[in-house]
Protein backbone atom coordinates (compact mmCIF):
# COMPACT_ATOMS: atom_id res chain seq x y z
CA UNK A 1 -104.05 9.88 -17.90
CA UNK A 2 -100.68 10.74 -20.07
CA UNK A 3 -100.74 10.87 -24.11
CA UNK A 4 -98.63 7.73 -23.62
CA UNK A 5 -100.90 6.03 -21.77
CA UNK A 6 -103.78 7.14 -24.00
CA UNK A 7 -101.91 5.79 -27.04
CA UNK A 8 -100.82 2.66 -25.27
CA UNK A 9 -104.29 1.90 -24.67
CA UNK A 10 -105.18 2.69 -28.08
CA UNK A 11 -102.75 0.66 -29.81
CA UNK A 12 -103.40 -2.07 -27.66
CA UNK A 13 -107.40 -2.17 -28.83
CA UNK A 14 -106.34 -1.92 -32.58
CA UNK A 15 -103.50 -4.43 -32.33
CA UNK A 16 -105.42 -7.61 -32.73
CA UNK A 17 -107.94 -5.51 -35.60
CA UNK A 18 -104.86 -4.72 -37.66
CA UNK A 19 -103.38 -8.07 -37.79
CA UNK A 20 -106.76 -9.84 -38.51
CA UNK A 21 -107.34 -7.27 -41.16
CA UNK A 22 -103.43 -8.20 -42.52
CA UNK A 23 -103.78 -11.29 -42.47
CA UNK A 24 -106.74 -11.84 -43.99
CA UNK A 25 -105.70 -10.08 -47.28
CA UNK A 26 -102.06 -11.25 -47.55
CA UNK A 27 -102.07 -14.62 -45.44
CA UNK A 28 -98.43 -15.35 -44.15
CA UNK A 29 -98.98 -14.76 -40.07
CA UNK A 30 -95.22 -14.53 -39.06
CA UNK A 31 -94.41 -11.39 -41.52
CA UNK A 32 -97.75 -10.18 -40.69
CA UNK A 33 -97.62 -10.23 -37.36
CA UNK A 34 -93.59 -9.13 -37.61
CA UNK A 35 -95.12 -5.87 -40.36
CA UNK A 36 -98.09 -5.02 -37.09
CA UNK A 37 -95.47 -4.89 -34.74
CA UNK A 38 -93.50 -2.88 -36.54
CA UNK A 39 -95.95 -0.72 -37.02
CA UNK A 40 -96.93 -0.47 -33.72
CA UNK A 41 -93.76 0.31 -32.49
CA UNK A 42 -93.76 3.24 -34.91
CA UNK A 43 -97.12 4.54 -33.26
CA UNK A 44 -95.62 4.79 -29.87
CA UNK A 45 -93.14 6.03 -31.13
CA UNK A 46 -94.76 9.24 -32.98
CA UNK A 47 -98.21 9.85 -31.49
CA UNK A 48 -97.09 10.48 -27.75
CA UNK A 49 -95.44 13.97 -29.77
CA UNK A 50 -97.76 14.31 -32.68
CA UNK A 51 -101.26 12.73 -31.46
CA UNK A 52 -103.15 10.05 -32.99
CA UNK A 53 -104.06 10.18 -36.54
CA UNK A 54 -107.88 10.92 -37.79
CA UNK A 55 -108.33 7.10 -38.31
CA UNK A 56 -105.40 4.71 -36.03
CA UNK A 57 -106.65 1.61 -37.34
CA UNK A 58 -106.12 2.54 -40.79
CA UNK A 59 -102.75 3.80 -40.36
CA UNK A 60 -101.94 0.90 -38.87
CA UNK A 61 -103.39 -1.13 -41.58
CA UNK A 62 -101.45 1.13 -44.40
CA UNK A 63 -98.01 1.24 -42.43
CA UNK A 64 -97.56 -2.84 -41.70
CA UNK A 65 -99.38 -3.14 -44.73
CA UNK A 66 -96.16 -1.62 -46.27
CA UNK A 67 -93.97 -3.47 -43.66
CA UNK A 68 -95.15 -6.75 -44.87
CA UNK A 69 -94.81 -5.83 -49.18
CA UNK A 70 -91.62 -4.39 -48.34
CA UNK A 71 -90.50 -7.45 -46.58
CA UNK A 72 -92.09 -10.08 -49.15
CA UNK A 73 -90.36 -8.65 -52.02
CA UNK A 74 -86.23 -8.51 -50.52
CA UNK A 75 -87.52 -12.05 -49.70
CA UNK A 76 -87.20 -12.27 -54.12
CA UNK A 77 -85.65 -11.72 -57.36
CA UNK A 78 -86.05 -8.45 -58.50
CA UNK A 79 -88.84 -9.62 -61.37
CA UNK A 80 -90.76 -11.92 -59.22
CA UNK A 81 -90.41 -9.34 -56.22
CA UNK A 82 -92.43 -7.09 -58.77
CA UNK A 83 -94.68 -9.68 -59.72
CA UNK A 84 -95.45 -10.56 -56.32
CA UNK A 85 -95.90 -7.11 -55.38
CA UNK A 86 -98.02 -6.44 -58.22
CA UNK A 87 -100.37 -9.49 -56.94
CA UNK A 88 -100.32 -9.80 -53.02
CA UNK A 89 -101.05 -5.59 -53.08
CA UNK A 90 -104.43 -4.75 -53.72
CA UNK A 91 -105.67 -1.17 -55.33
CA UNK A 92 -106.19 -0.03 -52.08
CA UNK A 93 -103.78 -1.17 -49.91
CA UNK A 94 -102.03 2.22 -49.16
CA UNK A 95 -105.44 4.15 -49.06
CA UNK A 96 -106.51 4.03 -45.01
CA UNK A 97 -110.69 3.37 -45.34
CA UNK A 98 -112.61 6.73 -43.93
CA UNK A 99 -113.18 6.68 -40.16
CA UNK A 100 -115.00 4.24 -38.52
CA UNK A 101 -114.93 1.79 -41.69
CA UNK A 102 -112.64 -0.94 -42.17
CA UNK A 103 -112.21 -3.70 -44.40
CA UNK A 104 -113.26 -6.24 -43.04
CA UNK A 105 -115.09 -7.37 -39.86
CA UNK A 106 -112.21 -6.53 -37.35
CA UNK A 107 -114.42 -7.86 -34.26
CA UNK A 108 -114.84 -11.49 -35.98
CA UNK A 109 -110.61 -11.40 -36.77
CA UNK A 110 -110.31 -10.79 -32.55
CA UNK A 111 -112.13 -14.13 -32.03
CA UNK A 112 -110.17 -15.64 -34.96
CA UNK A 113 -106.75 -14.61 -33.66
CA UNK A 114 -107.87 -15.95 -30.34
CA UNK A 115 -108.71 -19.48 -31.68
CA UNK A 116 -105.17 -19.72 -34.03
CA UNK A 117 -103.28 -18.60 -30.96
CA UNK A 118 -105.10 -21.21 -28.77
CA UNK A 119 -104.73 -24.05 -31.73
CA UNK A 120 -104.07 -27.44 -29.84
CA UNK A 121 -100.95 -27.97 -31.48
CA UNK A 122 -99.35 -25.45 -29.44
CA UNK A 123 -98.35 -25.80 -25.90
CA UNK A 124 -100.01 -23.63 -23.06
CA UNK A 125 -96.81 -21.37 -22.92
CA UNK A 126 -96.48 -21.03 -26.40
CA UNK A 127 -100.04 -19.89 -26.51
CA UNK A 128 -100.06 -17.62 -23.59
CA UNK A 129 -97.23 -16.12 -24.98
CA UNK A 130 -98.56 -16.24 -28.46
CA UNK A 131 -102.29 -14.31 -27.32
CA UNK A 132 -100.17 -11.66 -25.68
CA UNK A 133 -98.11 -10.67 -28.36
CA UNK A 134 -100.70 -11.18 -31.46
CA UNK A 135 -104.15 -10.11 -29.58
CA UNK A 136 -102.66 -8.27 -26.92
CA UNK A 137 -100.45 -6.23 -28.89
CA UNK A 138 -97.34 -6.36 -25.90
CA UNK A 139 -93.90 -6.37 -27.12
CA UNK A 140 -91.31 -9.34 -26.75
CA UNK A 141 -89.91 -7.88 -23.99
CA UNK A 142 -92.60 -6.80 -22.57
CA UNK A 143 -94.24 -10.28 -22.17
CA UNK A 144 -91.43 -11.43 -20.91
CA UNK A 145 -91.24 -9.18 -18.28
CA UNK A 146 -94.62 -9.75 -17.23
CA UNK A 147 -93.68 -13.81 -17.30
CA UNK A 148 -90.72 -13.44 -15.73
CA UNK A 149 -89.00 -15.55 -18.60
CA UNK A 150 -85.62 -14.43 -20.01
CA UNK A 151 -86.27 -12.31 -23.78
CA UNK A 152 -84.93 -14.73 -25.56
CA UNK A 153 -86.91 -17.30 -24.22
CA UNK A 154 -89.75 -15.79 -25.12
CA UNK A 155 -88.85 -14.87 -28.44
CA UNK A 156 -88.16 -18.67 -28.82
CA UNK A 157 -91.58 -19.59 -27.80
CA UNK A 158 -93.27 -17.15 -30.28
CA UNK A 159 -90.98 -17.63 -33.26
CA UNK A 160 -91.67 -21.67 -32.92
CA UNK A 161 -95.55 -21.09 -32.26
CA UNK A 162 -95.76 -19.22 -35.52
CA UNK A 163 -93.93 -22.00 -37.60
CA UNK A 164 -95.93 -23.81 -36.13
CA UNK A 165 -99.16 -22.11 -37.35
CA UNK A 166 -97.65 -21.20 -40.52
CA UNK A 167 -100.01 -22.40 -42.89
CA UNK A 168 -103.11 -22.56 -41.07
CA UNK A 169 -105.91 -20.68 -42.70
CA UNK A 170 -107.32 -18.00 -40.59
CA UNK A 171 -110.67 -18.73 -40.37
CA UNK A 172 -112.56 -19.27 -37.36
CA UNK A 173 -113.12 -23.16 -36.17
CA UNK A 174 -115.95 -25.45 -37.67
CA UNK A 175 -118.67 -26.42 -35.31
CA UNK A 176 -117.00 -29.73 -34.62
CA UNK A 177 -114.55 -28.15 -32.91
CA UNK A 178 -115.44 -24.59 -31.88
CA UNK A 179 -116.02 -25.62 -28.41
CA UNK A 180 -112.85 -27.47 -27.58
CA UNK A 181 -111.18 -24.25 -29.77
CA UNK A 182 -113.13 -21.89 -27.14
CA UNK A 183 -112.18 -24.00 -24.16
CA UNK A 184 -108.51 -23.49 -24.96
CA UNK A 185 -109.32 -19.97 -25.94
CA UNK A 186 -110.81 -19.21 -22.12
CA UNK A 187 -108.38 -21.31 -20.41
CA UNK A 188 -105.61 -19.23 -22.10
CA UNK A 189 -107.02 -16.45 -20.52
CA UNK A 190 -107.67 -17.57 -17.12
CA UNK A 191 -103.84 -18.71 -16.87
CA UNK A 192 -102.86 -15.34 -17.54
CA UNK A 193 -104.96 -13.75 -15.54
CA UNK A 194 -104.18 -15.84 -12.82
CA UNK A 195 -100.40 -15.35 -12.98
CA UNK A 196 -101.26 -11.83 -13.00
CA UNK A 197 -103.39 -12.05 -9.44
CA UNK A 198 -101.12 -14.53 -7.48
CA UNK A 199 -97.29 -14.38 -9.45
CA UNK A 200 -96.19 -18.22 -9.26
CA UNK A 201 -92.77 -16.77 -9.33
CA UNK A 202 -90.79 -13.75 -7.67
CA UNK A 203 -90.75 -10.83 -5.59
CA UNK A 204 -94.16 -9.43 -6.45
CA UNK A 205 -97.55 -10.76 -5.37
CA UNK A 206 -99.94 -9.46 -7.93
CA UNK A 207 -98.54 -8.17 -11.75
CA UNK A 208 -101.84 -6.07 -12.24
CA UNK A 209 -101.00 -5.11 -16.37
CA UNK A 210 -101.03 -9.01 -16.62
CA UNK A 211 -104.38 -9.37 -14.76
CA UNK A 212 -105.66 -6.51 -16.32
CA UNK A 213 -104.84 -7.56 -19.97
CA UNK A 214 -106.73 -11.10 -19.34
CA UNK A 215 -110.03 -8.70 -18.38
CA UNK A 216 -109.66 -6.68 -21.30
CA UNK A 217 -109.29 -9.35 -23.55
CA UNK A 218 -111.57 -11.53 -22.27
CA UNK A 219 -114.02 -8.38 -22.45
CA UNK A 220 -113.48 -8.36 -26.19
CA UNK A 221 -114.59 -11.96 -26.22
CA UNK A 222 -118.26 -11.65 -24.76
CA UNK A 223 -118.89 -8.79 -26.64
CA UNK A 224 -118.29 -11.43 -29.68
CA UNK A 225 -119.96 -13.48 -27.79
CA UNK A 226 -122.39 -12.53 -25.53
CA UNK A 227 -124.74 -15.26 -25.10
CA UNK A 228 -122.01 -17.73 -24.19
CA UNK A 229 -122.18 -18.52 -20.51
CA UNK A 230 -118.42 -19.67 -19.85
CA UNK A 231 -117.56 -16.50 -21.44
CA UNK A 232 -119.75 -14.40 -19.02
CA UNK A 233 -118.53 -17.00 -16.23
CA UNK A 234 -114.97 -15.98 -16.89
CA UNK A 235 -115.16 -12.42 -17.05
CA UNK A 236 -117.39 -12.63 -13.85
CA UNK A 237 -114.38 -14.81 -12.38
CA UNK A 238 -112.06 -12.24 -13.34
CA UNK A 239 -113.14 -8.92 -11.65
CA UNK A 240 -115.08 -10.60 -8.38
CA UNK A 241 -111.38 -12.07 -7.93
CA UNK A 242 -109.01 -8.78 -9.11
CA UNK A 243 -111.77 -6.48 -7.04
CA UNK A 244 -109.92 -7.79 -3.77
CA UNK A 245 -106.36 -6.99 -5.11
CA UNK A 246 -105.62 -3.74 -3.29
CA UNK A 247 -106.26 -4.89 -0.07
CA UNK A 248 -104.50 -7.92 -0.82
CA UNK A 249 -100.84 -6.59 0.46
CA UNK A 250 -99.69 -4.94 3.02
CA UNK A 251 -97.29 -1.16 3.11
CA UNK A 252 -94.16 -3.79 2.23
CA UNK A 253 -96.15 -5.63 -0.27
CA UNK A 254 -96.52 -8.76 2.38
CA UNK A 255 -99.43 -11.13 1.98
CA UNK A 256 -102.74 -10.41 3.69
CA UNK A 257 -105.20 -13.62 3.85
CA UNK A 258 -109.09 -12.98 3.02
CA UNK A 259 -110.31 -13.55 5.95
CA UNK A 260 -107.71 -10.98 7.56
CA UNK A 261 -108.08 -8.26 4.74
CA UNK A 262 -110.12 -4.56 5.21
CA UNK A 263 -112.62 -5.04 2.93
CA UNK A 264 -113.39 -1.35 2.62
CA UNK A 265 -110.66 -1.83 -0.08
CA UNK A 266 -112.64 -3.99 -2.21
CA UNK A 267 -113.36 -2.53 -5.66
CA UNK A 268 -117.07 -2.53 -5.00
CA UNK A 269 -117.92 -1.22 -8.74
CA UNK A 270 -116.10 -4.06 -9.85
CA UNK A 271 -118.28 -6.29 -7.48
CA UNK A 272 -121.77 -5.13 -8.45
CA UNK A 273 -120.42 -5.64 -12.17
CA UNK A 274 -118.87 -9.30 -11.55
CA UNK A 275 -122.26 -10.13 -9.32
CA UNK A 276 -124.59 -8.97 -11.80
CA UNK A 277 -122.31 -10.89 -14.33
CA UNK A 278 -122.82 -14.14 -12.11
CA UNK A 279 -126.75 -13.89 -12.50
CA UNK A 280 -126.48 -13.34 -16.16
CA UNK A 281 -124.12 -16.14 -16.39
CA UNK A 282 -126.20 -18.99 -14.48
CA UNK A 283 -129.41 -18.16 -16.21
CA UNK A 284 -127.43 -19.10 -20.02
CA UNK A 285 -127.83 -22.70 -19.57
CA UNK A 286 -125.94 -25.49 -17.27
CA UNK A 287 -123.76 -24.16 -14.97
CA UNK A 288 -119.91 -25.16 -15.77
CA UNK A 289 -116.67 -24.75 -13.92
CA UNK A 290 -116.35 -20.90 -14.45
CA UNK A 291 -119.82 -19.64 -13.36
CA UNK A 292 -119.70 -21.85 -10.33
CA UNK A 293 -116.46 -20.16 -9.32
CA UNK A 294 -117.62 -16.90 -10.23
CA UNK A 295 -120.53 -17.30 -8.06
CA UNK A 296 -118.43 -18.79 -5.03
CA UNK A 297 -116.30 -15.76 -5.60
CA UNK A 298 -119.59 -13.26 -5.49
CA UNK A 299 -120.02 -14.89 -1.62
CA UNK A 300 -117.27 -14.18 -0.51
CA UNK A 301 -117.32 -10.62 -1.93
CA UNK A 302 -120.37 -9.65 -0.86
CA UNK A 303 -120.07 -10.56 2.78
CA UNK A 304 -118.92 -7.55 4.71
CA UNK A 305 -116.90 -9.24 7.32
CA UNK A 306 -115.15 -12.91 7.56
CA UNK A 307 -117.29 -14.12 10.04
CA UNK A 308 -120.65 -13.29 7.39
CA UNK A 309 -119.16 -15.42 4.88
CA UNK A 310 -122.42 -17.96 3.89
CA UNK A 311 -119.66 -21.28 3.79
CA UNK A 312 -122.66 -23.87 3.70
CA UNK A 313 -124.19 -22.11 0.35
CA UNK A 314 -119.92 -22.14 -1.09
CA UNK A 315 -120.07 -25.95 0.52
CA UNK A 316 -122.86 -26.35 -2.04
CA UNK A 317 -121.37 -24.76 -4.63
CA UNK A 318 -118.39 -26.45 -4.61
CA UNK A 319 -120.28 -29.74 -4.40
CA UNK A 320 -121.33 -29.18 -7.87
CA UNK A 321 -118.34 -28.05 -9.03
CA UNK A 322 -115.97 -30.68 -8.18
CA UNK A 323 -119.07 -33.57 -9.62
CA UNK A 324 -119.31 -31.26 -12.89
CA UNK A 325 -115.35 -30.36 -12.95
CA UNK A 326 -113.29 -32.83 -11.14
CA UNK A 327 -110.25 -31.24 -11.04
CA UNK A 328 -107.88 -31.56 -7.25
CA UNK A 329 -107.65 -27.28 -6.71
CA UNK A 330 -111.21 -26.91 -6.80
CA UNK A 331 -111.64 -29.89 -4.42
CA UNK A 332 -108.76 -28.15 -2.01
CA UNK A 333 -111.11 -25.24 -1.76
CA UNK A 334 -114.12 -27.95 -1.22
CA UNK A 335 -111.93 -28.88 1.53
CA UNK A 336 -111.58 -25.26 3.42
CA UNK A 337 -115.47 -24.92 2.65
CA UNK A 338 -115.74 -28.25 4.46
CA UNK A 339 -113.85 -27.13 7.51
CA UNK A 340 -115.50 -23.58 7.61
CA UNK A 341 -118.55 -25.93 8.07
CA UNK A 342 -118.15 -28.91 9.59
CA UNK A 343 -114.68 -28.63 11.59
CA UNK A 344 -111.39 -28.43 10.86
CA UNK A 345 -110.92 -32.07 11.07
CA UNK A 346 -113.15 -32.53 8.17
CA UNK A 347 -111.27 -30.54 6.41
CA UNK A 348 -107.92 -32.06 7.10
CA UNK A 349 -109.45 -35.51 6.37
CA UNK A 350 -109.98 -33.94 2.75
CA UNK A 351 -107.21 -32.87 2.47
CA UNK A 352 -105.34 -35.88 3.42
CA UNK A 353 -107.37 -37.36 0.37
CA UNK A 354 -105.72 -34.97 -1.79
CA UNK A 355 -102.23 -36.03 -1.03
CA UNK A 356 -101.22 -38.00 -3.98
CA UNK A 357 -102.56 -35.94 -6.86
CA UNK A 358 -101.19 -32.77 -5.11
CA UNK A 359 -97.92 -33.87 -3.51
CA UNK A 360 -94.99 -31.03 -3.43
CA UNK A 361 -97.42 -28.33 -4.12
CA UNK A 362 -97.79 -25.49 -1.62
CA UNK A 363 -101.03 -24.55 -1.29
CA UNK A 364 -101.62 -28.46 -0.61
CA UNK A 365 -99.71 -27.93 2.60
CA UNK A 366 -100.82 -24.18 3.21
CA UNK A 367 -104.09 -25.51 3.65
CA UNK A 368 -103.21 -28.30 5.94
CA UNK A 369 -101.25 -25.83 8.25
CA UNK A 370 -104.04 -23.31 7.99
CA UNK A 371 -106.88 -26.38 8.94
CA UNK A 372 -103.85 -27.62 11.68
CA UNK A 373 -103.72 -23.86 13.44
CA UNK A 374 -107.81 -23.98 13.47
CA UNK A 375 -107.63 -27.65 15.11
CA UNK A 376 -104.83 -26.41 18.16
CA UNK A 377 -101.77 -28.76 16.65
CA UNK A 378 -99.33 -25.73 16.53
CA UNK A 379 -96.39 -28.16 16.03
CA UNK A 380 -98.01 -29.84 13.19
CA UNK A 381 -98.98 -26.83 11.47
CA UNK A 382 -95.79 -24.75 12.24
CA UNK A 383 -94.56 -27.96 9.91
CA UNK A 384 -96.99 -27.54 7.21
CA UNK A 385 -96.38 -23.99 6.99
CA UNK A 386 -92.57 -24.19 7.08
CA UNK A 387 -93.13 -27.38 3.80
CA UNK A 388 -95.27 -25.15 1.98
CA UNK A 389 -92.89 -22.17 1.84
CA UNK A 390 -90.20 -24.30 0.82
CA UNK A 391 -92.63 -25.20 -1.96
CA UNK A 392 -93.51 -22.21 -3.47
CA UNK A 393 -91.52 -19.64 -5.93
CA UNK A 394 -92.98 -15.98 -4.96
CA UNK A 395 -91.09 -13.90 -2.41
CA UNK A 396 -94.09 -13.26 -0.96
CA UNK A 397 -96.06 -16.16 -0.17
CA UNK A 398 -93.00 -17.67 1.01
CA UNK A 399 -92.67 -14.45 3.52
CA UNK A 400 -96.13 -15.42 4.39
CA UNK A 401 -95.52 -18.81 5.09
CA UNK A 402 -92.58 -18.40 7.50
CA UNK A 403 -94.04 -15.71 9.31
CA UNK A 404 -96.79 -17.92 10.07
CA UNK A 405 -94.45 -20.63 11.25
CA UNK A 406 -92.41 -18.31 13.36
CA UNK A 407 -95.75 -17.10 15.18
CA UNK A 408 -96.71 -20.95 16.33
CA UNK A 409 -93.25 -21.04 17.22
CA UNK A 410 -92.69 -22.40 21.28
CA UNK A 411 -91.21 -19.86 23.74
CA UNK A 412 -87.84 -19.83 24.79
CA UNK A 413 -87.34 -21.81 27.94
């Protein structure tokens, strides 16, 4: 590993600490947020040459500390800029605390950041966009690259997100509405993760710094909250799922199905971790959408070849899932489970259920093709397939799609 990468790393773990800690004493998010990124930039800048300081998270804290005084007092007249100085700047505000110590409890202000990012009066973009840049420490352009969103676009999104927070006292949620908060929180997370494994958009499959920031962050959530069994249920979602990534494209980065991948390639430490994860997870009260998938995903992982995959026990799973979650993606995968079980034409007669609430989308008519091919109707699936790649966005699922129909294809006369 490089001294960049070391101090990327770095700077990405204090990035949500320093703003918490900056925000809590001064208030004012946008120039706080505006004074950490400033200082972070300044960090990669220096410590790839000079190394990290003693203490990072209290240089951080000093320098955007400055950032932010500096800024509030051009914002005034020269007397009340001194005045204001003189107030918002406590005694020790350009005195980094010794190593280790901070002032105040940076692990609580990662939770907090979480739940003012995810605030309900911000749309899922805006959040997603919002969480990268304030807890996950990435760069405008940076999370627009990862989104695949013009810079300016993005910029947009976070500038209006923080007006629109402006205000808001950072403080974590009451208990009237922690759990909604949470929800938003670990939904936030799963969208980004899940953009990161399958790309809804452009030439690459999987964008694995945007799967692996969802892990990581939603890592620093169950330490803050380790008892919560979404939160284990999400994190156990997360690497069962990303632990098939590398054997999920080919040399030219073409798709590779699961049933048609080498499993050798599985990340099997990430698959004892997720499984164990799973267990943890179900045995923390009711099971909700997120451990059920997590332990549909452990199934599949842990059979060694297609053909060992235990489809009634996922049947059952996803039974539970779709009464305790109604929601029409899990009930497409009810649907495959239904025709690894009882026939393809089971399946198809599920799908065909699903047609209204899923109309246009792709995997809607992925499936059906894929269920059509298993049934012997080449000419209806060659359809299907040739529908959903005209539905979808990424390069390589569309690839996918046509190659498909191009095999079911009849021979020249």
């Amino acid at each position: 590993m490089t001294r960049t990468t070391e101090v990327e790393d770095l700077l990405r773990l204090h990035a949500p600490q320093v703003l918490g800690a900056v925000v809590r004493r001064y208030g004012h998010f946008g120039p706080a947020e505006d004074a950490v990124q400033e200082a972070l930039l300044a960090a990669a800048r220096q410590w790839p040459e000079t190394g990290p300081p003693g203490n990072p998270r209290g240089w951080l804290i000093r320098v955007a500390s400055r950032r932010l005084v500096d800024g509030l007092r051009a914002e005034t007249a020269r007397r009340r800029r001194e005045e204001s100085a003189a107030a918002l700047t406590p005694r020790d505000a350009f005195t980094a605390p010794p190593p280790g110590e901070g002032r105040a409890p940076s692990e609580d202000d990662t939770l907090t950041l979480l739940f003012l990012c995810c605030h309900p009066a911000l749309t899922p973009p805006a959040q997603i966009a919002l969480t990268l840049r304030a807890v996950g420490g990435l760069t405008t352009a940076e999370i627009a690259r990862a989104l695949l969103v013009p810079e300016a676009t993005t910029a947009q999104r976070i500038s209006r997100a923080k007006h629109k927070i402006k205000g808001m006292p950072f403080r974590q949620p009451g208990p009237e509405d922690r759990d909604p908060r949470l929800a938003a929180v670990l939904q936030v997370l799963y969208l980004i993760f899940n953009e990161g494994y399958t790309a809804t958009s452009g030439r690459a499959l999987h964008r694995a710094d945007l799967a692996r920031e969802a892990i990581r962050l939603a890592r620093s959530v169950r330490r803050l909250l380790p008892r919560e069994g979404a939160v284990t249920g999400l994190l156990a979602l997360m690497l069962l799922t990303d632990a098939r990534s590398r054997a999920r494209t080919g040399p030219h980065g073409e798709l590779i199905p699961l049933d048609e991948q080498d499993r050798t390639r599985w990340d099997r430490h990430a698959i004892a971790e997720g499984t164990a994860l799973v267990e943890e997870a179900l045995a923390e009260g009711p099971a909700g959408a997120y451990q059920l998938q997590a332990a549909i995903a452990a199934l599949h992982d842990e059979a060694a070849r297609a053909e060992d995959t235990d489809w009634p026990q996922i049947l059952a799973l996803y039974d539970v899932l779709v009464r305790r979650a109604p929601e029409p993606m899990a009930e497409l995968g009810r649907a495959v489970a239904v025709a690894m079980v009882h026939g393809p034409s089971a399946g198809l007669a599920e799908v065909d259920a699903l047609e209204e609430r899923l109309a246009g989308h792709h995997r809607l008519d992925a499936v059906r093709a894929h269920l059509l091919e298993k049934a012997g109707d080449a000419e209806g699936a060659r359809a299907a397939y040739r529908r959903a790649a005209g539905h979808t966005l990424s390069v390589p699922e569309t690839r996918y799609l046509l190659t498909r129909a191009a095999r079911l294809a009849p021979p020249p006369p």
